[in-house]
Structures are given as C-alpha cells and as structure tokens.
Protein backbone atom coordinates (compact mmCIF):
# COMPACT_ATOMS: atom_id res chain seq x y z
CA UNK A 1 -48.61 27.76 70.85
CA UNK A 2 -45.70 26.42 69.52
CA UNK A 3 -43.62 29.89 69.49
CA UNK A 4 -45.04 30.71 72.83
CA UNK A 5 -43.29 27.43 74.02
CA UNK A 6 -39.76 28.41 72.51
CA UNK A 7 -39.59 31.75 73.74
CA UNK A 8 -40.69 30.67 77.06
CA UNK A 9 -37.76 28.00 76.93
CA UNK A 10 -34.98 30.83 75.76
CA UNK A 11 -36.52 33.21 78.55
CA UNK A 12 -35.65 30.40 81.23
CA UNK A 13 -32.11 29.50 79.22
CA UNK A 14 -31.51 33.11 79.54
CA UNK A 15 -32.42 33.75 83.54
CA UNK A 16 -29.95 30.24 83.90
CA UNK A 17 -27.00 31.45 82.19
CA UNK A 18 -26.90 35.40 84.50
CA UNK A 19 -25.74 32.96 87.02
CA UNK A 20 -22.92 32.32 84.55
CA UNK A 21 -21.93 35.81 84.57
CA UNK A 22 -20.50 38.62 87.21
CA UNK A 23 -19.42 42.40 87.49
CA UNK A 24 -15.78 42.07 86.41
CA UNK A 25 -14.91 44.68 89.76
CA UNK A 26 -14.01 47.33 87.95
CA UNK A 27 -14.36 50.14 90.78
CA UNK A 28 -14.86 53.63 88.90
CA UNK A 29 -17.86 55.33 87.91
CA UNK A 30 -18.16 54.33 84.40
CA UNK A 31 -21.28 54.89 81.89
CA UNK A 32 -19.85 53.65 78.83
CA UNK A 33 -17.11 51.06 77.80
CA UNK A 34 -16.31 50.90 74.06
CA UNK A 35 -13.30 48.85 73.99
CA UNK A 36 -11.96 45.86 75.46
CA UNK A 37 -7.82 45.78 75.16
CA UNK A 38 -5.55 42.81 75.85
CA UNK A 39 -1.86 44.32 76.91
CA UNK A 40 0.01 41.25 76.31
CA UNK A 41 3.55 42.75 76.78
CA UNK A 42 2.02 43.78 80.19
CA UNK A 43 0.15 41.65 81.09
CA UNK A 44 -2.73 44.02 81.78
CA UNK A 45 -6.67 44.29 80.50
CA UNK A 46 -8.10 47.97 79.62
CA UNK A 47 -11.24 49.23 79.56
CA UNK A 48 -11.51 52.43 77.12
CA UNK A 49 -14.80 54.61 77.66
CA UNK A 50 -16.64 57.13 79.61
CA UNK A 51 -14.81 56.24 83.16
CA UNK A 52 -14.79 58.84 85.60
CA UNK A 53 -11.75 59.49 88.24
CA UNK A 54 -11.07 62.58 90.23
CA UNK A 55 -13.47 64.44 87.55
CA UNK A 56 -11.85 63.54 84.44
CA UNK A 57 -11.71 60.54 82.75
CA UNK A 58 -9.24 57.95 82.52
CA UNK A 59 -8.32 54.03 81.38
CA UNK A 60 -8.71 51.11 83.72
CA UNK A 61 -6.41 48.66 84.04
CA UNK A 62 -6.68 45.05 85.21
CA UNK A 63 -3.47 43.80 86.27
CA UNK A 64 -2.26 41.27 88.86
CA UNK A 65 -6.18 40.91 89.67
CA UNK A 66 -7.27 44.56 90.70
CA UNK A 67 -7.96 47.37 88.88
CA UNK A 68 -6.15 51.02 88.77
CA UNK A 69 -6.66 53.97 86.80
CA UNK A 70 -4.44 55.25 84.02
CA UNK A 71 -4.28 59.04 83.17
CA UNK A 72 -6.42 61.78 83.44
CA UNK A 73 -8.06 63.00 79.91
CA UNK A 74 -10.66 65.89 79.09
CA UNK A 75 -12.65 63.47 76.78
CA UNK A 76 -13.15 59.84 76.76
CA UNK A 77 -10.07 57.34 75.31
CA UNK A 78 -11.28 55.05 72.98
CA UNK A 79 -8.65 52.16 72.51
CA UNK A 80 -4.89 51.38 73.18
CA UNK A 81 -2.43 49.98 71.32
CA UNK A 82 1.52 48.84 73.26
CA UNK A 83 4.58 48.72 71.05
CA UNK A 84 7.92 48.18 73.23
CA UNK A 85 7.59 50.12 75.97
CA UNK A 86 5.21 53.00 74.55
CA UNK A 87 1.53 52.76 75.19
CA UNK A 88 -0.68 54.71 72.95
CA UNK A 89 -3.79 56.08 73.92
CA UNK A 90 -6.20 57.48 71.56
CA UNK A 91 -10.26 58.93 71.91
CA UNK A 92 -12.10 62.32 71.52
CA UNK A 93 -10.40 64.58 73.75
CA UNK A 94 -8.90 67.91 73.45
CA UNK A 95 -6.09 67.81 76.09
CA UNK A 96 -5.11 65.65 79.36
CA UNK A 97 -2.31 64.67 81.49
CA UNK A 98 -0.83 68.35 81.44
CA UNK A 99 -0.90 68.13 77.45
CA UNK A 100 -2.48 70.31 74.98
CA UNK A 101 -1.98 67.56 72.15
CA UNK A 102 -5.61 66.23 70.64
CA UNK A 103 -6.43 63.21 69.84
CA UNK A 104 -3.13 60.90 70.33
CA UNK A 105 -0.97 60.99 73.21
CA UNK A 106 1.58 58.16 74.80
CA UNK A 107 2.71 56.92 77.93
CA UNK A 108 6.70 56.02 78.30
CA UNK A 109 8.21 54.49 81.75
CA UNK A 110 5.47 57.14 83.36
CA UNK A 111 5.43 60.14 81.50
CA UNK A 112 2.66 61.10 79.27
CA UNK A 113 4.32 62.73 75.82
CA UNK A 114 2.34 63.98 72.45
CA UNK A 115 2.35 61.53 69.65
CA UNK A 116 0.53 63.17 67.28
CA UNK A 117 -2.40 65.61 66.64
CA UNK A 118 -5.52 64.68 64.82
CA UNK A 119 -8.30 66.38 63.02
CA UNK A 120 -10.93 64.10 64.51
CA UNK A 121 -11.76 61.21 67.04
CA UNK A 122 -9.45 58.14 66.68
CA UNK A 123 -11.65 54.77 67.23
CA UNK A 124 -9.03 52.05 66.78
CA UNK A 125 -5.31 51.74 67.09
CA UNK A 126 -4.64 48.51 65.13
CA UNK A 127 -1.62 46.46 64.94
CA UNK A 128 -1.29 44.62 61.49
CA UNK A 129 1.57 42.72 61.22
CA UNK A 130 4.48 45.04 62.95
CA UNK A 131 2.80 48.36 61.83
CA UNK A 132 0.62 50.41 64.32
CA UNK A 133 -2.68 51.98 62.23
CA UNK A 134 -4.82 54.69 63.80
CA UNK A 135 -8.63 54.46 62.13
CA UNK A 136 -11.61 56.66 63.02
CA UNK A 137 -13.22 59.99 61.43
CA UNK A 138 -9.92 62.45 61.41
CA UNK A 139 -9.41 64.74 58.24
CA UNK A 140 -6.17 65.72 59.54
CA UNK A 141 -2.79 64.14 60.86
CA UNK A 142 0.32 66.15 61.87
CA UNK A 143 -1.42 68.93 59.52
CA UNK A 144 -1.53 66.61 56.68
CA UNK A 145 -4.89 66.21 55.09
CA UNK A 146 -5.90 61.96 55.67
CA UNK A 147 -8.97 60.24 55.50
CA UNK A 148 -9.24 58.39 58.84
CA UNK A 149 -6.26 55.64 58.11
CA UNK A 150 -2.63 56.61 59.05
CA UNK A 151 0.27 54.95 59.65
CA UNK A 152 3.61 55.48 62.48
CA UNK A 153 6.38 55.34 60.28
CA UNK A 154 9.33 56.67 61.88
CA UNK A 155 8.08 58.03 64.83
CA UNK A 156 5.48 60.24 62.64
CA UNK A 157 1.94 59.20 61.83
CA UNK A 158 1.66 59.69 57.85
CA UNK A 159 -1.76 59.15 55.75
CA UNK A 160 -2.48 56.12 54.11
CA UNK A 161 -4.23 56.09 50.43
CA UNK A 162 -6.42 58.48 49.58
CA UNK A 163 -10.78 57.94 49.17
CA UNK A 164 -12.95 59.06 46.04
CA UNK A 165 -16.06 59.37 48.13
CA UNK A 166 -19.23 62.02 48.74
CA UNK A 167 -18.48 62.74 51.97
CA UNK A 168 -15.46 61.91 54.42
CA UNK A 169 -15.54 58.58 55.65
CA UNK A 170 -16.14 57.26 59.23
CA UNK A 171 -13.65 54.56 59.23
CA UNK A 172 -13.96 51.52 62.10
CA UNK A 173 -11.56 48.75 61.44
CA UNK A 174 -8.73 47.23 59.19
CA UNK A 175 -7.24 44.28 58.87
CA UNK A 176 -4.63 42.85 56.15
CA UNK A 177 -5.70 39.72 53.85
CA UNK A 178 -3.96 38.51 51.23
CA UNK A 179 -1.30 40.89 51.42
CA UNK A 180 -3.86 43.75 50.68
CA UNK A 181 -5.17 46.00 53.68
CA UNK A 182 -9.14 46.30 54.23
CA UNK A 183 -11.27 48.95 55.90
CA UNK A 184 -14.90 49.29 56.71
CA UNK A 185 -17.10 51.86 58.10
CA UNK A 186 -19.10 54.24 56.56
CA UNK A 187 -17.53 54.70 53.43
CA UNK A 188 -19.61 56.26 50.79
CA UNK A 189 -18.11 56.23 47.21
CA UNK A 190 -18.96 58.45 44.42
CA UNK A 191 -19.07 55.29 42.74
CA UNK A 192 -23.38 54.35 42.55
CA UNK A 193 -24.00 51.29 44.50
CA UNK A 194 -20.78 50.64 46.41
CA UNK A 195 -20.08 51.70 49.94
CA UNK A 196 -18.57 50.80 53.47
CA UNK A 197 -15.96 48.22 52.71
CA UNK A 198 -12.95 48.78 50.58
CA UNK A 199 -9.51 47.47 50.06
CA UNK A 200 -6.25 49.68 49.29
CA UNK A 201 -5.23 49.34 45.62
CA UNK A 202 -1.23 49.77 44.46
CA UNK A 203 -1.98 52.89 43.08
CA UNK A 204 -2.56 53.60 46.46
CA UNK A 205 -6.83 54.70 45.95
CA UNK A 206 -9.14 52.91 48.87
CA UNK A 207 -11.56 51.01 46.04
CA UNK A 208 -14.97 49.55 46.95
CA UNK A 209 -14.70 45.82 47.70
CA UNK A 210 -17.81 43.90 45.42
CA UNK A 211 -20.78 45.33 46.26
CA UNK A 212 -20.49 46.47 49.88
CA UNK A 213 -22.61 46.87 52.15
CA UNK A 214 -26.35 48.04 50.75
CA UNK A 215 -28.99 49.39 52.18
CA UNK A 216 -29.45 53.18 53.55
CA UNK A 217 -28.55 52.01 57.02
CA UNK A 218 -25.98 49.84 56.07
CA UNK A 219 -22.54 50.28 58.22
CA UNK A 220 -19.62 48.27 58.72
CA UNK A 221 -18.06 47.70 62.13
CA UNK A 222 -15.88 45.09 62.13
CA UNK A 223 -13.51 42.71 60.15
CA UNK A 224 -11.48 38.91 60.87
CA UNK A 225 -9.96 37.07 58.52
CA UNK A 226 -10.92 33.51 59.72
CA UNK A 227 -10.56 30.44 57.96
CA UNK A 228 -8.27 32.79 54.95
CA UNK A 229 -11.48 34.37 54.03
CA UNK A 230 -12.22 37.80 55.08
CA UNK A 231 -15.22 38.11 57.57
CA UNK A 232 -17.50 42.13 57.65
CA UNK A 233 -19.60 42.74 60.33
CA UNK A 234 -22.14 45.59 61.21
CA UNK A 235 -25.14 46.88 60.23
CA UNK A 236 -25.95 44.26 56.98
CA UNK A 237 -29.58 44.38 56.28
CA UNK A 238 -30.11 41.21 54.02
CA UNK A 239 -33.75 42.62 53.31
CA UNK A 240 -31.86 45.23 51.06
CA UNK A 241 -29.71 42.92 48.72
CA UNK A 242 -26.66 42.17 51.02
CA UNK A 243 -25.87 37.79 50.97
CA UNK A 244 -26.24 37.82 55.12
CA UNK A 245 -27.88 39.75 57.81
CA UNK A 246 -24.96 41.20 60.31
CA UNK A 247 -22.21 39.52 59.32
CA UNK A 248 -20.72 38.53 55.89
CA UNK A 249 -17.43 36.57 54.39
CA UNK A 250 -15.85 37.28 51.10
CA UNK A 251 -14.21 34.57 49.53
CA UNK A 252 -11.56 37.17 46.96
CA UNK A 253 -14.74 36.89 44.71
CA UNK A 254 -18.11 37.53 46.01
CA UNK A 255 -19.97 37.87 49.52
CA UNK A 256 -21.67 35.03 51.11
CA UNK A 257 -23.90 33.88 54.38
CA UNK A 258 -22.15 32.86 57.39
CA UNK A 259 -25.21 30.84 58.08
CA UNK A 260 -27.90 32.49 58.93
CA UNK A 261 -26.18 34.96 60.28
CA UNK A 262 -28.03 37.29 63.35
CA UNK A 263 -31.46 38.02 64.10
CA UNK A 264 -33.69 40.88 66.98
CA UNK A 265 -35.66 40.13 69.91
CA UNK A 266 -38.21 38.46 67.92
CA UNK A 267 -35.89 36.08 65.91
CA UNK A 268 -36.24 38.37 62.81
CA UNK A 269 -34.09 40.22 60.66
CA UNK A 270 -34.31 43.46 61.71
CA UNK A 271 -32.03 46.65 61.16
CA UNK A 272 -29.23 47.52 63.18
CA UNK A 273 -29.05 44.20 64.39
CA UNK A 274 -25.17 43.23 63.59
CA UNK A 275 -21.93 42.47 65.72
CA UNK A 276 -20.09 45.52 66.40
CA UNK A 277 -16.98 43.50 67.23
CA UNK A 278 -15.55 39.89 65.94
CA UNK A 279 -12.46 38.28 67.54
CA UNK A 280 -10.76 35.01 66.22
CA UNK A 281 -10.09 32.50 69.36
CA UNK A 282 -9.24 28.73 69.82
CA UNK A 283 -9.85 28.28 66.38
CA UNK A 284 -13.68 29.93 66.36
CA UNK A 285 -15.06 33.55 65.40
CA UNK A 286 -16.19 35.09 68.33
CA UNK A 287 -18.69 37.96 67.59
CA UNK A 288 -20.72 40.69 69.85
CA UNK A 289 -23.12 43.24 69.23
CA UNK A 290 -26.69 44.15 69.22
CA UNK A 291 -28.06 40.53 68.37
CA UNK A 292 -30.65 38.34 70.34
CA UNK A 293 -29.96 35.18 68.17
CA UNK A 294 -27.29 33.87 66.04
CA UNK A 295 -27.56 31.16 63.64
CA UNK A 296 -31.08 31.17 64.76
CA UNK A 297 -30.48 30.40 68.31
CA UNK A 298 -30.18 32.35 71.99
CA UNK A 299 -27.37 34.29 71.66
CA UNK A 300 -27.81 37.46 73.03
CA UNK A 301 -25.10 39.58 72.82
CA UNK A 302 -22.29 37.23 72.59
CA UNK A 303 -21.50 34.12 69.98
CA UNK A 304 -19.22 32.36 68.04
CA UNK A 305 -18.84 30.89 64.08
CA UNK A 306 -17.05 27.09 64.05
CA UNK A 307 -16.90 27.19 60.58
CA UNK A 308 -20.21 25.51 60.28
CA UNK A 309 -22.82 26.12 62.79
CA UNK A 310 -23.09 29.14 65.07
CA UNK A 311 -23.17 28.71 69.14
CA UNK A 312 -24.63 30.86 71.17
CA UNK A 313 -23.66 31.58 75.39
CA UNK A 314 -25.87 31.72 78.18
CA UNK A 315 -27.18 35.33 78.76
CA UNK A 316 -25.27 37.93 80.70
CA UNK A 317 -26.03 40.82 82.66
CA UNK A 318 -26.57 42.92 79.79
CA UNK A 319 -27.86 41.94 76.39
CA UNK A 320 -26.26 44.28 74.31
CA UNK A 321 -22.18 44.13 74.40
CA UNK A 322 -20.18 46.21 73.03
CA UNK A 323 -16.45 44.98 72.96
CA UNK A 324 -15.19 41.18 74.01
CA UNK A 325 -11.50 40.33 75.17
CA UNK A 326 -9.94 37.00 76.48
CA UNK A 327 -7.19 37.66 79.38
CA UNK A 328 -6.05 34.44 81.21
CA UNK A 329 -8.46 32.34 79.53
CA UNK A 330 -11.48 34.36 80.91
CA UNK A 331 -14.13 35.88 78.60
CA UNK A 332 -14.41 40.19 79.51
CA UNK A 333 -16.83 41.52 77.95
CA UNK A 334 -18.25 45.35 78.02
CA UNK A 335 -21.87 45.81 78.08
CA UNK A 336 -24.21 48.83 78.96
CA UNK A 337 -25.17 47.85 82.45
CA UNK A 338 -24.55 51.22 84.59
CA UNK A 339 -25.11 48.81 87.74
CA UNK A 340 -21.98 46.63 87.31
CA UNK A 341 -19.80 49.88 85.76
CA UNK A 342 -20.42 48.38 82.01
CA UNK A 343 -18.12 45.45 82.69
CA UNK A 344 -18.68 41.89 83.07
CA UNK A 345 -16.70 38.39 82.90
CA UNK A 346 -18.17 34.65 82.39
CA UNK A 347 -17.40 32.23 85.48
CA UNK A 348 -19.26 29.25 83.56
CA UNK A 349 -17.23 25.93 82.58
CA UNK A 350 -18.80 25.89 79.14
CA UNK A 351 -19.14 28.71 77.29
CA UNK A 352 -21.45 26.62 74.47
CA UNK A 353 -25.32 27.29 75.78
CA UNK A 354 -26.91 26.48 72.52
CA UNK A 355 -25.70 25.19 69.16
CA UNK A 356 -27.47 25.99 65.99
CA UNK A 357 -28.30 22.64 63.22
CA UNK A 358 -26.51 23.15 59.63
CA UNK A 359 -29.00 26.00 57.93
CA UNK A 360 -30.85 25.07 54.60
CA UNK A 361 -28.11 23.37 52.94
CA UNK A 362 -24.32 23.99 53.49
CA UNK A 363 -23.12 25.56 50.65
CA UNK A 364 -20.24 24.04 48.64
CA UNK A 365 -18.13 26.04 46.48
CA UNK A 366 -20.18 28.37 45.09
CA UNK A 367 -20.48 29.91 41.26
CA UNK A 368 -20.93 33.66 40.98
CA UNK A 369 -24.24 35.00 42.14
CA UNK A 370 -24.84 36.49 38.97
CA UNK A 371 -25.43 33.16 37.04
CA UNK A 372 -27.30 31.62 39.95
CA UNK A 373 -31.30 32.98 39.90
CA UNK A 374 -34.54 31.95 40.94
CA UNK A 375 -38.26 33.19 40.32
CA UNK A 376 -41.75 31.42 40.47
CA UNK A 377 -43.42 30.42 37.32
CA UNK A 378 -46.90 30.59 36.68
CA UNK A 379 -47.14 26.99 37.53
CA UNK A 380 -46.37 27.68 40.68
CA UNK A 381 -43.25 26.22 40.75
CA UNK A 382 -39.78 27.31 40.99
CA UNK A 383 -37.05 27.69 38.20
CA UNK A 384 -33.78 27.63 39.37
CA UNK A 385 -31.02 28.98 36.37
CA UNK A 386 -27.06 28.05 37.05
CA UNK A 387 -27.60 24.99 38.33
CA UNK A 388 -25.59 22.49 36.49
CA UNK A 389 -26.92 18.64 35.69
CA UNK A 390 -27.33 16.42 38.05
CA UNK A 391 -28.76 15.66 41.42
CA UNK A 392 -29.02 17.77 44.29
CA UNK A 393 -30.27 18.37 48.20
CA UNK A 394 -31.83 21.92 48.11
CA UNK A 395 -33.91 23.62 51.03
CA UNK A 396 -35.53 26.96 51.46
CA UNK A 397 -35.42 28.89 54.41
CA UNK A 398 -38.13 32.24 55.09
CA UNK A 399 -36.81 35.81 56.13
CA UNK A 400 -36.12 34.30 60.16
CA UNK A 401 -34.06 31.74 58.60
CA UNK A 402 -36.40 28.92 59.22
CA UNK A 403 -36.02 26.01 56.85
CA UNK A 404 -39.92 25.84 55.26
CA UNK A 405 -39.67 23.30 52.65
CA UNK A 406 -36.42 20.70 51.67
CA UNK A 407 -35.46 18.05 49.48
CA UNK A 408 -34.15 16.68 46.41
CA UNK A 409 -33.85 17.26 42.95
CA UNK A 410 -32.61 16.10 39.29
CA UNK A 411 -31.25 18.63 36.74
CA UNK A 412 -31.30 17.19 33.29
CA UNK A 413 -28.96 17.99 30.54
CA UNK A 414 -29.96 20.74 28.76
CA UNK A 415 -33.02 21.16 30.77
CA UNK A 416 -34.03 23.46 33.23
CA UNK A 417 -34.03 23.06 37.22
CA UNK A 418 -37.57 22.74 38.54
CA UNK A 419 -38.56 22.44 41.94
CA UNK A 420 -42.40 22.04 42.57
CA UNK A 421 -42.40 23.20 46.82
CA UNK A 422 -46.51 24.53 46.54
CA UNK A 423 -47.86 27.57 47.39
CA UNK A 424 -45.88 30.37 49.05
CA UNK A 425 -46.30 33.55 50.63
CA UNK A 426 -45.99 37.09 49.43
CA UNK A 427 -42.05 36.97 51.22
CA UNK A 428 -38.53 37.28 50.46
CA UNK A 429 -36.70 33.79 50.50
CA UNK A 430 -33.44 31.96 50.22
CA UNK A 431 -32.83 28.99 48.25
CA UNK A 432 -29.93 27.37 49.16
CA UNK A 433 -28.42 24.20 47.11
CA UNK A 434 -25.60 21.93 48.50
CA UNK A 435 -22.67 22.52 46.01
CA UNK A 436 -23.80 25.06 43.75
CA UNK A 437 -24.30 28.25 45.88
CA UNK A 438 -27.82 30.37 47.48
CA UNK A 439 -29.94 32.75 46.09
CA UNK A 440 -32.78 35.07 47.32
CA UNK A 441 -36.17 35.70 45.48
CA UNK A 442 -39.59 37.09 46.18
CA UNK A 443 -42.54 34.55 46.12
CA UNK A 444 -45.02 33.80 44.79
C-alpha cells in the first residue's frame, strides 16, 4: 500500500513539473541530439545530432534568440569545440560543405577548410586547459596510427599515449586532475580485471585507474572533477563489485558512493541505468542520463550532487536526456522527444523538485576497502573487520538504497565489531559507518 502511495505521489510530481518545461524552438527536422555546446566566444548554443536541412544534415545554432543552421554534412556532427576564431566541427561523416575531408573539418570567418582526417567517428572535442583534445573510436589521425585521444599541436592533430588493451578502445571523455589527464569509455586492458577508466602515465602508456569499472556491461561516459576529486559516470552496475551504481568519485586512492547514486523506473538498481553526461555549475554536479531516481528520489533524467545529498528536477518532456547545457542562465537540455525536435529548456523558478535525506551514514574519511569487511556469523549477527575502537553511528541500506536497520555501536580494544541487526534476507547490502568508510556483503 505504502509503495503504491509513493509512486502515485512521484507520478503526480512528475505530470506538475512538464509544466516546468517547453520545446526549446529549434525549427529543423531533428531525430536525434547528442550534444549540447555552449559557444561562449559567440555567444551561441549548438545542438550536434541527426538534424536534417535541405537533405543533409547540419548544426543548429541558438543565437540572439532564434535558431539557424550551420553547414551541410553527409553524416551527423557530433560536438564543437571554438578556439579564436576557428570553430571545429567533428561527427561520423565522410564529406560535407564541398569537402572530401572525414571526420574533422573547421569553419573560419565563413569558409569551411579540412582540419584533419580521422580513422573513425570523433565523439568529443574537449578543451582542457588551453589544449583542444579530439576523443571517440578513430585508429587513425593524419595517417598516424592513435587510439581515439589526439591532440592540435601546431595546427596538426598528433596521438596522445598509446593503450595495452584487447581490442581498440571506444573512448568518451577526458578531463585533467591533478595535473594527470583521464579518459573513460570502453577501455578493455589486457590487464585481468581492469577496464574503462584510465589515466596517462609519464611514460606516456594510458594505465587502468584502481579497479575500473566491472561488470560485462560496464561503460564509462562521463567525467568532472568536482570538489578536487574526480567524478566517472556511465554504465556502473554496483550489483557486480563497483562502490556506486551510475556514478562514482575517486579520491587519488580508491572509488567511492556518491550517495546512493541512480536507480530505474522501479527505484532499483538496474543496468544501463547511469548519467551519460555530468556538468559542474553554481557550485553543484549536474548529471543526465537514463535514470528515474537519484539519491533515491524523482529525478528523471536530470539531477544534481551538492556535495551531500542529491536533488532531483521536476520531470520534462522526455525522461531520458541525453546532453545538458546552461546558456544565459537557462537549463537546455536534449532529450529523445521527436515531437519537440529532441530539444527542450526549463521555464521553472526553482530547479530543486525533490531533495534526497543524507543516505545510511555519511562517510568520513575513509580507510582502504581492502581492510574494511563484513559477513554474517552463525549467530546471526554481523562482524565488521577495520573498524577501529570506539563508538560509532552505522546504518544499512538494501540493493534500492533504502536504509533497513540503523544505530549505534562500541568497538572495544582488541575486540571485534559486532552488530546484532536480526534476521536478513538472502540480498546484497551496504554497511555504511560514519568515519570509517562502507562496505557491501551478502546476507544472511
């Protein structure tokens, strides 16, 4: 009864907040919008997809409130990057604008000129720092052999570090941390149990960061440094060993929860439910993807991190989003709605719906996950190893992230942690204890 009440509730919160949203205009036909650009030296928005003008397809810009198209490509354009007065346009297409350049081409005061052939679809250009990356699934660049990262270094695109993997990597994003650069994707080492999120070593070899992303259909699709720790987001089953479910943070020693994290239709952790895209803005972690919940609360599509609890907004047009940008202090977002042309922008004064309560315990700093373990005695109770003396609040949450039994408890010198919480389930659970750290373990 009680469920039946809640999702009644969040079907009503969701029908409210559509009023929230609109079509963001955009006039073409369009069946697909991947990315969401900000121009700021322009002043412009782009949308980068499957927009059809005159028979071909092109970008479409936002500028000055209305919307134009730019160029005139024989495959989609997947994202744009500006540096001066060159805009660079990459995708999956084998020619346009009276070019017979793949892949890479750029637009200066008008003209269209080749900047570059590729062996493969580019997904991202990147700025990082004052250097311009193109990412995706290329083997080739300029007729040097590269793994899907290059660089423009003097007007040429040259490959960046080199992959030890089983097959050639898929890569979707990078970002610098630390003075190291980070990629994700699909990244399969040759290395056994480590995949989909590395970091480029000084010897110049892409190295598997901890241990990745696990599970068959694990994926990465996004990273943020937020908070100077380094946020992964994607496909992140936490059912096969990962520490969240769609989203991660790494700390420059080990993976943790960033609460708990996102959840399906049904409020459960589910594959392929992940953000596809994270954004850092006014000081919170936006994220979008293929979610119905975050932190455990309405979120669909669309929500952001504080640092501490996640928020969720009202629901748009379309569930599922795909890319998020904020021009002039309005939210764009890209969805899969063929009825509004796959774009949409929020009109609401808030953009807070619902807020989600601190999960289980906030973790302090945390000792290594290795020392911290957790299995059910014969008794029936729970022994807890790595947990040093004294007293602590500790609370377990189920696979939905549902907080099922809390508390307190004393740790004696030189005795073991015990915590008597009755009879469980046949489940998966996490423990989670306010200063020490979390750990998952299969009751009873």
């Amino acid at each position: 009864m009680a469920r039946t009440v809640f999702a009644l509730l969040c079907a009503l919160l969701m029908q409210w907040g559509k009023g929230q949203w609109e079509s963001a205009g955009l006039p073409f036909q369009t069946i697909g919008i991947y990315n969401v650009h900000k121009d700021t030296l322009d002043d412009a928005l782009y949308c980068c997809g499957e927009t059809y003008v005159s028979g071909a397809w092109a970008l479409s810009k936002y500028q000055d409130g209305s919307w134009s198209p730019i160029g005139s490509f024989q495959g989609p354009p997947f994202t744009i990057a500006r540096i001066g007065d060159t805009l660079f346009v990459g995708g999956n297409y084998p020619s346009g604008n009276g070019l017979l350049v793949p892949e890479l081409q750029c637009l200066v005061n008008d003209e269209w000129l080749p900047c570059g052939s590729y062996g493969g679809p580019i997904y991202r250009l990147k700025l990082v720092g004052d250097e311009l990356y193109a990412i995706g699934a290329f083997d080739v660049v300029n007729g040097q052999n590269c793994q899907g990262i290059a660089k423009r270094e003097n007007g040429q695109w040259v490959p960046v570090g080199s992959f030890n993997v089983i097959n050639p990597p898929n890569i979707q994003d990078l970002v610098e941390w630390n003075g190291a650069l980070y990629a994700t994707g699909t990244i399969r080492f040759s290395a056994p149990n480590a995949k989909d999120i590395a970091y480029l070593s000084p010897s110049g070899e892409w190295l598997p960061l901890g241990s990745g992303i696990q599970g068959g259909f694990g994926a990465g699709r996004s990273l943020a440094v937020y908070n100077n720790e380094l946020y992964v987001s994607g496909s992140i089953p936490i059912n096969a060993g990962n520490a969240g479910h769609g989203i991660m943070r790494w700390d420059g020693n080990q993976f943790h929860p960033v609460g708990t994290g996102f959840q399906g239709l049904d409020g459960l952790y589910t594959y392929l439910v992940g953000a596809i895209e994270m954004e850092v803005y006014d000081d919170k972690l936006w994220a979008c993807g293929t979610f119905s919940y975050a932190g455990n609360v309405p979120s669909p599509g669309i929500a952001y991190w504080d640092g501490n609890r996640w928020c969720g907004l009202p629901a748009g047009i379309q569930p599922e989003v795909n890319s998020i940008e904020f021009f002039h202090d309005t939210l764009f977002a890209s969805c899969n709605n063929w009825d509004i042309n796959c774009a949409m922008r929020f009109t609401g004064s808030e953009y807070s719906d619902t807020c989600s309560v601190a999960v289980g315990v906030e973790e302090g700093p945390a000792i290594p996950q290795t020392t911290l373990r957790a299995w059910r005695r014969g008794d029936g109770r729970i022994e807890i190893m790595g947990v040093p003396p004294g007293r602590f609040e500790i609370a377990l949450n189920d696979a939905t992230g549902r907080i099922i039994r809390s508390g307190t408890f004393i740790v004696q010198p030189g005795g073991p942690a015990i915590w008597d919480i009755g009879p469980l389930a046949g489940a998966y659970y996490l423990l989670a204890i306010r200063g020490v750290g979390s750990v998952r373990f299969l009751g009873p």
